[in-house]
Protein backbone atom coordinates (compact mmCIF):
# COMPACT_ATOMS: atom_id res chain seq x y z
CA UNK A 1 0.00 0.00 0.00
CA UNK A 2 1.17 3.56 -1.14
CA UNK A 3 1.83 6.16 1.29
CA UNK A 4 0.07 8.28 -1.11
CA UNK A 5 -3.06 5.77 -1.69
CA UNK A 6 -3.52 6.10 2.32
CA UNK A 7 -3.19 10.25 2.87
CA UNK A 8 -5.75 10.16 -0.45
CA UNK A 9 -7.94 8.28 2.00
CA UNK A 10 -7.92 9.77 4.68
CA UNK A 11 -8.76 13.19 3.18
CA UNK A 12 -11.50 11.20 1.22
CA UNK A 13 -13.21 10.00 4.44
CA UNK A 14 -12.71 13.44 6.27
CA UNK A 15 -14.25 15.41 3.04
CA UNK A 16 -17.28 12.40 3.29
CA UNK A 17 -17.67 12.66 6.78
CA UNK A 18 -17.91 16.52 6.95
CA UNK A 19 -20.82 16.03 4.63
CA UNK A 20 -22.40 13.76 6.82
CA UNK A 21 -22.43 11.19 4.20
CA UNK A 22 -22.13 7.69 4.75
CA UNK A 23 -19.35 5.37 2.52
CA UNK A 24 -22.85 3.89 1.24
CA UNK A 25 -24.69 7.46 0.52
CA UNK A 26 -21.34 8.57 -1.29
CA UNK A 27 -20.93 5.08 -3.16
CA UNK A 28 -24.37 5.65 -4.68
CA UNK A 29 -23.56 9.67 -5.67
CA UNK A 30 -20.83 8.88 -7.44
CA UNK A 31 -21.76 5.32 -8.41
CA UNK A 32 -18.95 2.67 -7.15
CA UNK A 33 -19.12 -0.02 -4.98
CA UNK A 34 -19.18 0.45 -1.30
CA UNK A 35 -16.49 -1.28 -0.81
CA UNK A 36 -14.78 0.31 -3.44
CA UNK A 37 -15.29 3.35 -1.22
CA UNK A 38 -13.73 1.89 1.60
CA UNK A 39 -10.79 0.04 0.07
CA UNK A 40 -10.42 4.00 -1.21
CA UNK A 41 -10.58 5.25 1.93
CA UNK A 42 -7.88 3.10 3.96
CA UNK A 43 -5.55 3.04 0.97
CA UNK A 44 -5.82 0.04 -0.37
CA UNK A 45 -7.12 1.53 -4.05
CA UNK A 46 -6.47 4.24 -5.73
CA UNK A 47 -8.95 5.34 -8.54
CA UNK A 48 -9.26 7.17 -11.96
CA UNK A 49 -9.33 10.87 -12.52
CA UNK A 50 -12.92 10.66 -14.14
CA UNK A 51 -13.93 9.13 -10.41
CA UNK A 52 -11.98 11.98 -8.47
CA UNK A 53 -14.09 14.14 -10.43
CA UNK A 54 -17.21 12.46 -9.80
CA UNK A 55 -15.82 12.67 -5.52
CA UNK A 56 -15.32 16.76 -6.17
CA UNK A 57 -18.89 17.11 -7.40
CA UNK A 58 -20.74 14.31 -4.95
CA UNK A 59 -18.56 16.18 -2.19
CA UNK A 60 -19.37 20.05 -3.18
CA UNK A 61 -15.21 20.69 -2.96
CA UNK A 62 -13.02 22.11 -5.63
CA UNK A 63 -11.43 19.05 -7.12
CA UNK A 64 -7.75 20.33 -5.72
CA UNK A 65 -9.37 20.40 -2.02
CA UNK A 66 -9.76 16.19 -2.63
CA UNK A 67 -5.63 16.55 -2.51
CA UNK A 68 -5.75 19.16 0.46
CA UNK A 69 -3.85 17.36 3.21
CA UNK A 70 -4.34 19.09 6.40
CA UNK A 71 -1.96 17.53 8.63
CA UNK A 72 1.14 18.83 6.74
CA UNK A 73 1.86 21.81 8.72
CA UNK A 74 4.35 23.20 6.12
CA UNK A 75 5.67 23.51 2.69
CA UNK A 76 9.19 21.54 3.38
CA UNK A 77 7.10 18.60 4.66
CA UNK A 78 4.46 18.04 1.56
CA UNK A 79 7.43 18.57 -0.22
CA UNK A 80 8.95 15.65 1.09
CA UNK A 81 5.23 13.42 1.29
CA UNK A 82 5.03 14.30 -2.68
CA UNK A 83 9.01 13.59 -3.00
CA UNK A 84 8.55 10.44 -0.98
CA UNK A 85 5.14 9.45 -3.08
CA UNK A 86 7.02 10.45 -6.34
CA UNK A 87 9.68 8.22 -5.77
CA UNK A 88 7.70 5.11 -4.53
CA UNK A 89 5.60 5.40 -7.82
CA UNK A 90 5.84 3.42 -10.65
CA UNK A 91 6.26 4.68 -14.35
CA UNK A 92 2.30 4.35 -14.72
CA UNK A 93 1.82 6.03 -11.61
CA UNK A 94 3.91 8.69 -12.79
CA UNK A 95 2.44 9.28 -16.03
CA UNK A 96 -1.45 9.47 -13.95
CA UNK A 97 0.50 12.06 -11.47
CA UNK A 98 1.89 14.40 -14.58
CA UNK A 99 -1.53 14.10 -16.67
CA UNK A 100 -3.50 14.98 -13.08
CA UNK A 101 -1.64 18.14 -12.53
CA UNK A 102 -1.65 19.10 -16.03
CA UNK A 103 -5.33 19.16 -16.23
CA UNK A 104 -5.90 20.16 -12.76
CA UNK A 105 -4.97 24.31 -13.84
CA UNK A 106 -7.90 24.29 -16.09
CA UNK A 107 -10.47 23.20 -12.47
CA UNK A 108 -8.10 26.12 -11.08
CA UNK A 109 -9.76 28.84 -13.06
């Protein structure tokens, strides 16, 4: 399990939970599996950008605030989590990394 996969989830569960949803409730907004959801949500899966998309819209948040980790108190240390994360990822990984950034200034605007 990634480092990454697991800080994804645990901002997934504390966007979910600030809506009051339940993993079911949000499974059927933005149509996966429950236990998609909660394989998501402890790390275990990562999923596609069209299915981020589909968490920023169930969730009401800017699609950046899905990434928004909270309880890195400064810029040296996410820039060691996303050094760390780059460096564990593989060469797919990578290339889903680059394209999400590149097409996350356009949600920016």
């Amino acid at each position: 399990m990634k480092s990454g996969n697991k800080e994804f989830g645990k901002r997934l569960k504390e966007l979910r939970e600030s809506q009051g949803y339940t993993q079911e409730e949000l499974s059927e907004l933005v149509g996966l599996d429950c236990q998609t959801i909660s394989r998501i949500e402890t790390g275990y899966y990562f999923t596609s950008f069209e299915n981020l998309k589909k968490f920023a819209t169930a969730l009401k948040v800017d699609l950046s605030e899905l990434f928004a980790i909270s309880h890195v108190k400064d810029n040296a240390e996410l820039v060691n989590t996303i050094n760390d994360m780059l460096i564990n990822s593989d060469s797919s990984e990578l290339q889903f990394i680059y394209k999400f950034i590149s097409n996350l200034k356009q949600y920016k605007k």
